[in-house]
N, C-alpha and C. Protein backbone atom coordinates (compact mmCIF):
# COMPACT_ATOMS: atom_id res chain seq x y z
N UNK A 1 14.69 -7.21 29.10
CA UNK A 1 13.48 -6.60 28.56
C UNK A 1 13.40 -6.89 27.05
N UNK A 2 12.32 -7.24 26.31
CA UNK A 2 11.99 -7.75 24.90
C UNK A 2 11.94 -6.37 24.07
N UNK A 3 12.62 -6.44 22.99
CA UNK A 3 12.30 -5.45 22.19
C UNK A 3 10.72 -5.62 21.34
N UNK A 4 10.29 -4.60 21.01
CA UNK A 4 9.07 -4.26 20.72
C UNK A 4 8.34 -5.56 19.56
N UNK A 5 10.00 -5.81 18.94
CA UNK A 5 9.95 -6.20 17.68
C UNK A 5 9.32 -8.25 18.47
N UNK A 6 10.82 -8.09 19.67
CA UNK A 6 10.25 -9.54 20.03
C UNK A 6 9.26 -10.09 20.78
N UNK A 7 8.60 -8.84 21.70
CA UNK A 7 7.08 -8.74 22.17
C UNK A 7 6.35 -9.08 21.22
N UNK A 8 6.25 -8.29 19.89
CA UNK A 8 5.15 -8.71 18.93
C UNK A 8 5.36 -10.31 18.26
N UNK A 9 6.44 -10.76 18.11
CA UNK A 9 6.71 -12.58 18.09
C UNK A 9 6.66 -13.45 18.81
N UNK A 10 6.45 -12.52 20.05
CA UNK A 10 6.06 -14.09 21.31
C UNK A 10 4.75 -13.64 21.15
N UNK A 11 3.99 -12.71 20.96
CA UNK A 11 2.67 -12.81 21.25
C UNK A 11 1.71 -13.38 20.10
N UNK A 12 2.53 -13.15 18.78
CA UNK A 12 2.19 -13.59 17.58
C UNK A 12 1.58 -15.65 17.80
N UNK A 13 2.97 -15.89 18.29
CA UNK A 13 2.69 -17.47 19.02
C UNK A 13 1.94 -17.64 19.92
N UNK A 14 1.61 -16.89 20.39
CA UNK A 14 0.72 -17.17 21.56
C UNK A 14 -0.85 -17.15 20.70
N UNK A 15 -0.73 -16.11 20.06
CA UNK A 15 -2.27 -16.69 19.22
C UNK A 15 -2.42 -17.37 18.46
N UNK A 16 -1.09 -18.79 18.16
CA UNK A 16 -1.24 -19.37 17.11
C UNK A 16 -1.09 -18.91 15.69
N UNK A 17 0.19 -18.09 15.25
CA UNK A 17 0.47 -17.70 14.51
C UNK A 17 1.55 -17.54 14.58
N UNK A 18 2.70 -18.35 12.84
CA UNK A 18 3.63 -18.92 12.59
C UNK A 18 4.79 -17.61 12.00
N UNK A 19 5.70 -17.52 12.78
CA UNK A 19 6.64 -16.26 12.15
C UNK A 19 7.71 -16.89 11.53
N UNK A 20 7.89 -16.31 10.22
CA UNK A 20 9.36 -15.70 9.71
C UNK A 20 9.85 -14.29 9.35
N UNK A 21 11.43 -14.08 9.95
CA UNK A 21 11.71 -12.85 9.87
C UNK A 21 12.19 -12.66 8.75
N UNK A 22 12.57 -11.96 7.63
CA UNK A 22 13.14 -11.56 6.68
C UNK A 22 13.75 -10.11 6.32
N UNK A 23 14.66 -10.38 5.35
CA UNK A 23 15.12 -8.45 4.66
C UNK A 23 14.28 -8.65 3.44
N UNK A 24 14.53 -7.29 3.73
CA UNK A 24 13.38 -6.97 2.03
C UNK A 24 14.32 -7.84 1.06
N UNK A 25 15.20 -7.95 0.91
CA UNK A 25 16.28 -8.70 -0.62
C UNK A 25 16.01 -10.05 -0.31
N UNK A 26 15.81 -10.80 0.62
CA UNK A 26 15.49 -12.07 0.99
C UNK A 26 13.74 -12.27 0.77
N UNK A 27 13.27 -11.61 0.84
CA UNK A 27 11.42 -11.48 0.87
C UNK A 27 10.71 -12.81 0.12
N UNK A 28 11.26 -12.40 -1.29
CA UNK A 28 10.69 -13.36 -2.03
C UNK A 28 10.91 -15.29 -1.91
N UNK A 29 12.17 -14.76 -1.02
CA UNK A 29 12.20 -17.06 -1.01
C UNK A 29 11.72 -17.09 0.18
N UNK A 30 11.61 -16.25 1.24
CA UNK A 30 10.69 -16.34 2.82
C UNK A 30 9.24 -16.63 1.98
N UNK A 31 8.61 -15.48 1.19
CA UNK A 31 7.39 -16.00 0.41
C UNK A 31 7.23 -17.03 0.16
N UNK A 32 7.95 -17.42 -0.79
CA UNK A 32 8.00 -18.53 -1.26
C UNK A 32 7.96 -20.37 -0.36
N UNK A 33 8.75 -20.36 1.02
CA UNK A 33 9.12 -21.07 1.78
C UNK A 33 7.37 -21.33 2.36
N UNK A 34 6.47 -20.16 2.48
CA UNK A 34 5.10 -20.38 3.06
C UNK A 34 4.44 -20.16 2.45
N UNK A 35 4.13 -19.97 1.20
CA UNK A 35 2.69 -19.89 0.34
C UNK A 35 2.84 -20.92 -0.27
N UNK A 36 1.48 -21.74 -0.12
CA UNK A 36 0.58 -22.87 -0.40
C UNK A 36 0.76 -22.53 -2.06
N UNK A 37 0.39 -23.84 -2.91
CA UNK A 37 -0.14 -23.56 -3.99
C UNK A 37 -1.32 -22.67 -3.88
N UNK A 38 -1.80 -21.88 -5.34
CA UNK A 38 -3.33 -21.35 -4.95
C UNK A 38 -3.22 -20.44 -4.26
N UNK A 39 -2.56 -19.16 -3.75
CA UNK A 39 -2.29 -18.35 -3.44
C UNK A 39 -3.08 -16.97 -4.27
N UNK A 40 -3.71 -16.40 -3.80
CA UNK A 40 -4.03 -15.45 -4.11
C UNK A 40 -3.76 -14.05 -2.92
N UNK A 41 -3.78 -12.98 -3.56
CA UNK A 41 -3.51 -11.94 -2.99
C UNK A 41 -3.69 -10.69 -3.41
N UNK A 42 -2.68 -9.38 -2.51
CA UNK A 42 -3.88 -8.11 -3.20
C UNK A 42 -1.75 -7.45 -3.11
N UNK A 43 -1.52 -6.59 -4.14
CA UNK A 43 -0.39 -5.75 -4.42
C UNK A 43 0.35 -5.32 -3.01
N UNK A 44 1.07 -4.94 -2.67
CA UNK A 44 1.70 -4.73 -1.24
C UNK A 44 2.04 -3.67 -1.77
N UNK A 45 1.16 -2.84 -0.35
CA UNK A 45 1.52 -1.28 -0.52
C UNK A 45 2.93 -0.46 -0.65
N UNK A 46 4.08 -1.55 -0.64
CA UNK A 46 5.20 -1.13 0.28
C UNK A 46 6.30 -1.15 -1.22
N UNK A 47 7.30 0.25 -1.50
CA UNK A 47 7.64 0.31 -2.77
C UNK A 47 9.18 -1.01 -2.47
N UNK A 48 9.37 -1.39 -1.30
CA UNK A 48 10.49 -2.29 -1.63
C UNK A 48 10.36 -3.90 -1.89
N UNK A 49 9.03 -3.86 -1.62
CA UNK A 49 8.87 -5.27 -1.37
C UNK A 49 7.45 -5.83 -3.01
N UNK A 50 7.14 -6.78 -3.03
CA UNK A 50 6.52 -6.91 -4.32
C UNK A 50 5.46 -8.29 -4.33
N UNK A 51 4.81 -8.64 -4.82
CA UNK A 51 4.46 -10.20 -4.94
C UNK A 51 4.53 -10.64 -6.51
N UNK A 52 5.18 -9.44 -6.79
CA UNK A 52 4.89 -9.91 -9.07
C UNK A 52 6.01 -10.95 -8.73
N UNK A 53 5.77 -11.85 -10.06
CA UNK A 53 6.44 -13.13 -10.04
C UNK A 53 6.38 -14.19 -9.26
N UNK A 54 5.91 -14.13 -8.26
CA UNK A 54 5.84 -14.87 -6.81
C UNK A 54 5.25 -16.18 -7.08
N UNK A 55 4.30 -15.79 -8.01
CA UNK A 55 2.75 -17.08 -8.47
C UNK A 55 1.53 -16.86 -7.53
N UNK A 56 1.39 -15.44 -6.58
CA UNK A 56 0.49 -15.15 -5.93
C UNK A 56 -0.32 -14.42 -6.89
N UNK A 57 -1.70 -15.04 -7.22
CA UNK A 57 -2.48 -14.29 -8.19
C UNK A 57 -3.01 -13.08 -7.17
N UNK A 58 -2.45 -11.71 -8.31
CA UNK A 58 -3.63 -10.79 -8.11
C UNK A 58 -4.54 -10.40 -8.53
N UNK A 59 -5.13 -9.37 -7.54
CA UNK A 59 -6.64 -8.83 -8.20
C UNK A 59 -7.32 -10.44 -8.66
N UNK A 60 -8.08 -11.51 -7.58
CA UNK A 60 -8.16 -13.14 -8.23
C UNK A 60 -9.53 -12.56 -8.59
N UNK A 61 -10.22 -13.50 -9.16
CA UNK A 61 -11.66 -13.44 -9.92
C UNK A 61 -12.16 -14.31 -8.48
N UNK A 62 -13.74 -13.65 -8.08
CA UNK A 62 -14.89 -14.89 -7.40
C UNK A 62 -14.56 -16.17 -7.25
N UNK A 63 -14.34 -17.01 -8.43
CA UNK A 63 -13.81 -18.41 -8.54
C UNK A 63 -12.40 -18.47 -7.73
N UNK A 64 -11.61 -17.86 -8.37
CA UNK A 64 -10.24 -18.03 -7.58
C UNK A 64 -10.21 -17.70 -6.15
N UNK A 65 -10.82 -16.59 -5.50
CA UNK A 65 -10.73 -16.10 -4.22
C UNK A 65 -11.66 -17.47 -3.82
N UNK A 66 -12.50 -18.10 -3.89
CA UNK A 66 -13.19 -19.19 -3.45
C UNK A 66 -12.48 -20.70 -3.02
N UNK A 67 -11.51 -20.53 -4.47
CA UNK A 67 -10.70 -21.68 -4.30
C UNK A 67 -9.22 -21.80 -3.99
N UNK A 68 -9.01 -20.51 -3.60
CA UNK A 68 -7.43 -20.77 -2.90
C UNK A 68 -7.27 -20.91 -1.68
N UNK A 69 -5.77 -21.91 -1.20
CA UNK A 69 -5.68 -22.63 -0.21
C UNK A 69 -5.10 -21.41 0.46
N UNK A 70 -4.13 -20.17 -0.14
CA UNK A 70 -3.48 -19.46 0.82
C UNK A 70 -4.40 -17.87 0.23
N UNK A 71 -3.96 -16.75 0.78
CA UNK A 71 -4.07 -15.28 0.75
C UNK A 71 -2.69 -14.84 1.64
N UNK A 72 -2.02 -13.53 0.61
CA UNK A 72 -1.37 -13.44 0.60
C UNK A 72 -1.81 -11.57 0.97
N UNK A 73 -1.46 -11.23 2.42
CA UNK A 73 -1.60 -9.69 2.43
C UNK A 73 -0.83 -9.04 3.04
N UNK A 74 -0.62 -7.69 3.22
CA UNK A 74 0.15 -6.48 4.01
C UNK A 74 -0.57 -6.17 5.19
N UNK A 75 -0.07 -6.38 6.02
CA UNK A 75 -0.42 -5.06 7.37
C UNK A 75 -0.44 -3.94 7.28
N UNK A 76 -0.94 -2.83 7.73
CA UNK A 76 -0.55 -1.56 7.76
C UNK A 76 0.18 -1.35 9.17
N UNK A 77 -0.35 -2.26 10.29
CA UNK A 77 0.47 -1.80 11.58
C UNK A 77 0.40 -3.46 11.86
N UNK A 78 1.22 -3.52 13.04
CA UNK A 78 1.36 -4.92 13.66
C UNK A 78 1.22 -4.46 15.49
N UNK A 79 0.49 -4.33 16.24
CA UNK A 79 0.38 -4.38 17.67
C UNK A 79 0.82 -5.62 18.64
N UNK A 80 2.14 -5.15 18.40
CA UNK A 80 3.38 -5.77 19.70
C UNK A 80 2.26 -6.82 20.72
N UNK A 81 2.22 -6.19 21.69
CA UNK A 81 1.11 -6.30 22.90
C UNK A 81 0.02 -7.69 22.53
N UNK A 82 -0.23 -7.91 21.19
CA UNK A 82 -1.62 -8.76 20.97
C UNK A 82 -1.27 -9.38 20.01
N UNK A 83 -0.39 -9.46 19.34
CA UNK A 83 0.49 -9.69 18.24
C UNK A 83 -0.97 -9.98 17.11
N UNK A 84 -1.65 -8.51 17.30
CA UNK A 84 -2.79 -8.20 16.05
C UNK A 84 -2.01 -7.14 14.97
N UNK A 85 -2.89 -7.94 13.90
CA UNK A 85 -2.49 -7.06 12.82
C UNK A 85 -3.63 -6.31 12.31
N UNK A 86 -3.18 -5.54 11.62
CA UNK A 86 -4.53 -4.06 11.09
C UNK A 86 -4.17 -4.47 9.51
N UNK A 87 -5.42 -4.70 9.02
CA UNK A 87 -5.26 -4.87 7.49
C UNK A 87 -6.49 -4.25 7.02
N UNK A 88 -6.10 -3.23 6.20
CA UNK A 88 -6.75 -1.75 6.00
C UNK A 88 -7.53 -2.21 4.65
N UNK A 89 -9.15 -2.28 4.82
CA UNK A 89 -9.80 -2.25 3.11
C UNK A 89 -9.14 -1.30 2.28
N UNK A 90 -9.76 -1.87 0.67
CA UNK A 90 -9.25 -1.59 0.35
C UNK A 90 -10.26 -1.42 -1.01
N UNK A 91 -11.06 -0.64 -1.91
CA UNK A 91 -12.02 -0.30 -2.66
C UNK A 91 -12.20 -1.88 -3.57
N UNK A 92 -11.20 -2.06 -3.88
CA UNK A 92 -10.22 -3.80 -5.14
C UNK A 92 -10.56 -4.80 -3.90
N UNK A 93 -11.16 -4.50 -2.39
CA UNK A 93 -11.52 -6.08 -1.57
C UNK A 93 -9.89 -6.59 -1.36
N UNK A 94 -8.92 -5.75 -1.12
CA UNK A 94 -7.56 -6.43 -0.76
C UNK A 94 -7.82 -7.12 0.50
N UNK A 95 -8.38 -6.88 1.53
CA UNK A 95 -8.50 -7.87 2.90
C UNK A 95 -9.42 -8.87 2.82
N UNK A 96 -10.06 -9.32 1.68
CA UNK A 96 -11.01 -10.55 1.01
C UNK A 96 -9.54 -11.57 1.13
N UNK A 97 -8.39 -11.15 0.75
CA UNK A 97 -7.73 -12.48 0.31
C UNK A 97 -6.59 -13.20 1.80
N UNK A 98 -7.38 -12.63 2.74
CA UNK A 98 -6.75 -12.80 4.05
C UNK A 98 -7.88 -13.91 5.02
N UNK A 99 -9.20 -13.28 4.61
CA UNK A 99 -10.15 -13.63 5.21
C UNK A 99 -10.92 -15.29 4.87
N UNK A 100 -10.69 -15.23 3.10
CA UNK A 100 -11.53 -16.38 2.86
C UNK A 100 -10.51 -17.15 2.62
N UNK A 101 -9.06 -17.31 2.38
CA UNK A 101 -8.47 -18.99 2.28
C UNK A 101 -8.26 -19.65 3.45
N UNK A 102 -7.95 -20.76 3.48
CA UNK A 102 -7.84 -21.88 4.87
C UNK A 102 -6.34 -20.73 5.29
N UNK A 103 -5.17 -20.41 4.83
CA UNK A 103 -4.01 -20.12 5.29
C UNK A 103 -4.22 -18.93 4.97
N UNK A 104 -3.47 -18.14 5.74
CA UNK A 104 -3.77 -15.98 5.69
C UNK A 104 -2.11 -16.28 5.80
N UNK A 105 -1.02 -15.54 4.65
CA UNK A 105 0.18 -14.94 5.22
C UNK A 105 -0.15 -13.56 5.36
N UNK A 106 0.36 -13.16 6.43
CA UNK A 106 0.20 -11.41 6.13
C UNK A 106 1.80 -10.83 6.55
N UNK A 107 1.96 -9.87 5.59
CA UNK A 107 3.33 -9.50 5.51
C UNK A 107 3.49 -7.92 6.67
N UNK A 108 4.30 -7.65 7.02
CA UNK A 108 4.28 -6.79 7.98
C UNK A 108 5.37 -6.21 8.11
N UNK A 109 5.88 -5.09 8.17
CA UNK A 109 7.00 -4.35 8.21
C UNK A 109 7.42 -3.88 9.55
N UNK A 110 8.53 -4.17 10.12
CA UNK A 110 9.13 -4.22 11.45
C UNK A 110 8.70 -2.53 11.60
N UNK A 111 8.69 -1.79 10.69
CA UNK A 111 8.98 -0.20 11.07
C UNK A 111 7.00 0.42 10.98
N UNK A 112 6.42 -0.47 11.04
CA UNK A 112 4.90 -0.80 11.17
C UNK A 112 4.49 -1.46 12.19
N UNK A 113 5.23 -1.87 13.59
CA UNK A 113 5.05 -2.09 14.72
C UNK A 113 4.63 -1.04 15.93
N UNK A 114 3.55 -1.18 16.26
CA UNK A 114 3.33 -0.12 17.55
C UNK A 114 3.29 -0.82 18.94
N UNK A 115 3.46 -0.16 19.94
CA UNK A 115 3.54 -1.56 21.43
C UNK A 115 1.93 -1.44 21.23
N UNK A 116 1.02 -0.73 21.65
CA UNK A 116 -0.42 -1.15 22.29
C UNK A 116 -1.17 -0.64 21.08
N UNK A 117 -2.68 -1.05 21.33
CA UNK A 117 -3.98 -0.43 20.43
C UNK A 117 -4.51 1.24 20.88
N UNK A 118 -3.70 2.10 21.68
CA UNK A 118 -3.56 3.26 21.89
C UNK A 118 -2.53 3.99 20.83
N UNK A 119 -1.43 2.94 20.62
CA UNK A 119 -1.16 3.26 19.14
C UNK A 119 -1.39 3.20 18.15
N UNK A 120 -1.75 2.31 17.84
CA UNK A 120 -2.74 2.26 16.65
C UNK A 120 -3.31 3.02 16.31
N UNK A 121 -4.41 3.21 17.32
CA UNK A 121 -5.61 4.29 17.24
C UNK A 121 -4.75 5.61 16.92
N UNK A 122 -3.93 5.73 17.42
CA UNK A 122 -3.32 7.25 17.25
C UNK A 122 -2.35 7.22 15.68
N UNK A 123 -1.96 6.37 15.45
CA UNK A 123 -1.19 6.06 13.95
C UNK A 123 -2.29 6.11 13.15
N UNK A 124 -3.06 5.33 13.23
CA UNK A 124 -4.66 5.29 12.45
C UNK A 124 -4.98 6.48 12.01
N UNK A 125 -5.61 7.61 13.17
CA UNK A 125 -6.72 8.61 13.20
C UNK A 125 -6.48 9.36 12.45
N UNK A 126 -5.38 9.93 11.76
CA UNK A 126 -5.50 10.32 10.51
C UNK A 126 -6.27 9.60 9.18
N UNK A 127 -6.07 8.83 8.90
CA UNK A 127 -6.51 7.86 7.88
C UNK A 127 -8.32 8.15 8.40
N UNK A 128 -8.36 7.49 9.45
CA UNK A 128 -9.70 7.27 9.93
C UNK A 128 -10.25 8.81 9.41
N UNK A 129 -9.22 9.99 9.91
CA UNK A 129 -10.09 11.19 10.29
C UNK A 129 -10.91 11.61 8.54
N UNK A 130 -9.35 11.02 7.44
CA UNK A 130 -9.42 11.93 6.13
C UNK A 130 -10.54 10.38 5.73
N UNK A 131 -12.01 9.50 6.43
CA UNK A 131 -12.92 8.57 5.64
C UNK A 131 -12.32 7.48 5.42
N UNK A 132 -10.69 6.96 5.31
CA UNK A 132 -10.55 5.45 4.99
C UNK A 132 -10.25 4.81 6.50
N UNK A 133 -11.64 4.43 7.31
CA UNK A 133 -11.43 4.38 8.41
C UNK A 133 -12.36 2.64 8.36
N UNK A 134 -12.19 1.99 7.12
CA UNK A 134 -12.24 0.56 7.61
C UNK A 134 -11.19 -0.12 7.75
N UNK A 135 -10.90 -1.36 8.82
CA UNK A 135 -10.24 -1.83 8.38
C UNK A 135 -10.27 -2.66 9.41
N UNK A 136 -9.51 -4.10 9.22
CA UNK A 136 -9.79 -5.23 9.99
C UNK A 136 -8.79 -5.63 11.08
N UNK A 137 -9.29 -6.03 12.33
CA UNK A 137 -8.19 -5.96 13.21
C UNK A 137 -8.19 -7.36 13.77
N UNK A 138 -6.95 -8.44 12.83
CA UNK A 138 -7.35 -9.80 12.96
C UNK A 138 -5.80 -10.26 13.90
N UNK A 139 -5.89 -11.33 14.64
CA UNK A 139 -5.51 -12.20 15.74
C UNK A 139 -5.62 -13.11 15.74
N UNK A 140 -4.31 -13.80 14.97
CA UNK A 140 -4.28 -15.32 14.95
C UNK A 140 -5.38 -15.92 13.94
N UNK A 141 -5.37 -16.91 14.16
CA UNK A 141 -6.65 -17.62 13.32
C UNK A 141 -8.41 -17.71 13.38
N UNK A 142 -8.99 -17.71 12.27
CA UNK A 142 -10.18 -17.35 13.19
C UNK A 142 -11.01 -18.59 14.04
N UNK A 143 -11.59 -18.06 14.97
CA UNK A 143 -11.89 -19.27 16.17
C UNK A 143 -13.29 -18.72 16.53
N UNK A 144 -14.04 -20.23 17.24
CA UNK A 144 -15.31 -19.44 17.29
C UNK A 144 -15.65 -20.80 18.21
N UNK A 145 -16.45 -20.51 19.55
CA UNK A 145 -17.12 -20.79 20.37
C UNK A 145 -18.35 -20.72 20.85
N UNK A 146 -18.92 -20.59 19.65
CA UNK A 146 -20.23 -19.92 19.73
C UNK A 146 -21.45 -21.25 20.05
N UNK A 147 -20.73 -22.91 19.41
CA UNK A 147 -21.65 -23.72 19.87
C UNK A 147 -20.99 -24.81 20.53
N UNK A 148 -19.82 -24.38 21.73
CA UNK A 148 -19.51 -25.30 22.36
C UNK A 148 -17.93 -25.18 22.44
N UNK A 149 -17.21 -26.18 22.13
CA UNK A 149 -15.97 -26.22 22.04
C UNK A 149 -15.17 -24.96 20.91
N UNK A 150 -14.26 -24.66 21.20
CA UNK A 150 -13.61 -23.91 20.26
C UNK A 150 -13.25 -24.34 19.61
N UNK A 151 -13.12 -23.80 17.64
CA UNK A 151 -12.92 -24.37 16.56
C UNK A 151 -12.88 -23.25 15.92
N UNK A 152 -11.35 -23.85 15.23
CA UNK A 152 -10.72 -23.10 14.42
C UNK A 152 -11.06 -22.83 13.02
N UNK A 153 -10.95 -21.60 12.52
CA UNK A 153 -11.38 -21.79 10.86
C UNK A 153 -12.81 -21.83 10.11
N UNK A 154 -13.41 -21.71 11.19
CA UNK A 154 -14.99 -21.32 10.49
C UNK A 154 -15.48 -20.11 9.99
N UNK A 155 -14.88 -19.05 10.13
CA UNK A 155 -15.32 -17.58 9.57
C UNK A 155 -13.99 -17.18 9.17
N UNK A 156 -12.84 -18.12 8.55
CA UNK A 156 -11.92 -17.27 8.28
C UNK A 156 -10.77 -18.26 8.18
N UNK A 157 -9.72 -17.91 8.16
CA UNK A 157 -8.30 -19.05 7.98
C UNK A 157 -8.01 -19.59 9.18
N UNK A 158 -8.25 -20.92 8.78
CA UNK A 158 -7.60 -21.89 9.62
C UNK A 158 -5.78 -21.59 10.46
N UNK A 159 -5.37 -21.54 9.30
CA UNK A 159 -3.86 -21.09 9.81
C UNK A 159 -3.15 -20.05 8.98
N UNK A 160 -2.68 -19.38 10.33
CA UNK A 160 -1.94 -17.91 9.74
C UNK A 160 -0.58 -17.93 10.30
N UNK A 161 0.48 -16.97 9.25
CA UNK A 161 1.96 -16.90 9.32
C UNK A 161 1.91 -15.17 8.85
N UNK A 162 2.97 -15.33 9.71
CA UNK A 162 3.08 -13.71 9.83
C UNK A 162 4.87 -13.63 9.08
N UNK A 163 5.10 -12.81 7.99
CA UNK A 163 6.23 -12.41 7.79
C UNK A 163 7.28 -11.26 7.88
N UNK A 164 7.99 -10.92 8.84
CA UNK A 164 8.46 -9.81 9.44
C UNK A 164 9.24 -8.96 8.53
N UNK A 165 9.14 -8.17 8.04
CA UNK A 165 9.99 -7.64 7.34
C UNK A 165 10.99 -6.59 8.28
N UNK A 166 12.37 -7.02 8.25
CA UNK A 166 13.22 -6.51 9.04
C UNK A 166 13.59 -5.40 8.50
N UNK A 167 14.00 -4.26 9.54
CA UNK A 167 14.28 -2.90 8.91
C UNK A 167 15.65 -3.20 8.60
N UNK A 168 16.25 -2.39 7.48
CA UNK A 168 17.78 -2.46 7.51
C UNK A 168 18.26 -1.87 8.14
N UNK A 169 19.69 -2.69 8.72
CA UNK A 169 20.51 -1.76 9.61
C UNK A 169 21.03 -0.45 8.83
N UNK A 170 20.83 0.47 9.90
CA UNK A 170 21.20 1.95 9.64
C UNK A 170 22.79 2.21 9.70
């Protein structure tokens, strides 16, 4: 039987989306190993982990969010089951820098895994209940069939990598 953690990495591949696992003390050269030049991104909510120094611009200006090859963001949850991630607006447009470069990394914390979207919803509904109830629920790369064949990358990143942040052993 797959642990929750390796349900959400086979399914991650299955939508075409590239994993590395990491510890928080390792974070920054896993970063480093997959962000494109041109990287832009939005602060990571998470007090162990960081993008200062990285060369991932934050908070980018119009111009920059236009012209970077990667975006660099946090999950708030990761759903095992669909290997979807929830990336929560953010007032500063933090899920802008996921959406408009060709490459989306999104960073994700093993202890931010739920098995189904019944969890979610139920991890969520607080947030939702206290008004910060946008937020984007993206899968793999974006794809669109709308005039024929399927094609990747027209409303969104061509290619996405997911980075696991492993809990420490207890």
């Amino acid at each position: 039987m797959q642990t929750q953690l390796e349900t959400f990495e086979t399914n991650l591949g299955s939508v075409r989306t590239a994993v590395t696992r990491t510890s928080p003390a390792a974070f920054q050269d896993a970063l480093a190993d997959v962000v494109d030049e041109s990287a832009i991104g939005a602060p990571l909510p998470f007090a162990e982990l960081s993008l200062e120094g990285t060369g991932v611009v934050l908070e980018p200006t119009p111009d920059q969010l236009r012209e970077a090859a990667c975006g660099v963001t946090a999950a708030a949850l990761g759903v095992a089951d669909y290997g979807t991630v929830v990336l929560e607006s953010t007032p500063a447009g933090a899920e802008l820098a996921g959406l408009f470069p060709d490459r989306h990394v999104v960073v994700v914390r093993e202890r931010d895994l739920v098995d189904d979207m019944a969890a979610a919803f139920e991890r969520l509904g607080e947030r939702f209940r206290d008004g910060d109830d946008d937020a984007v629920l993206a899968t793999g790369p974006s794809a669109t069939a709308d005039m024929g064949d399927l094609v990747h990358g027209v409303h969104g990143p061509r290619e996405t990598h997911a980075i696991i942040v492993e809990d420490a052993a207890e």
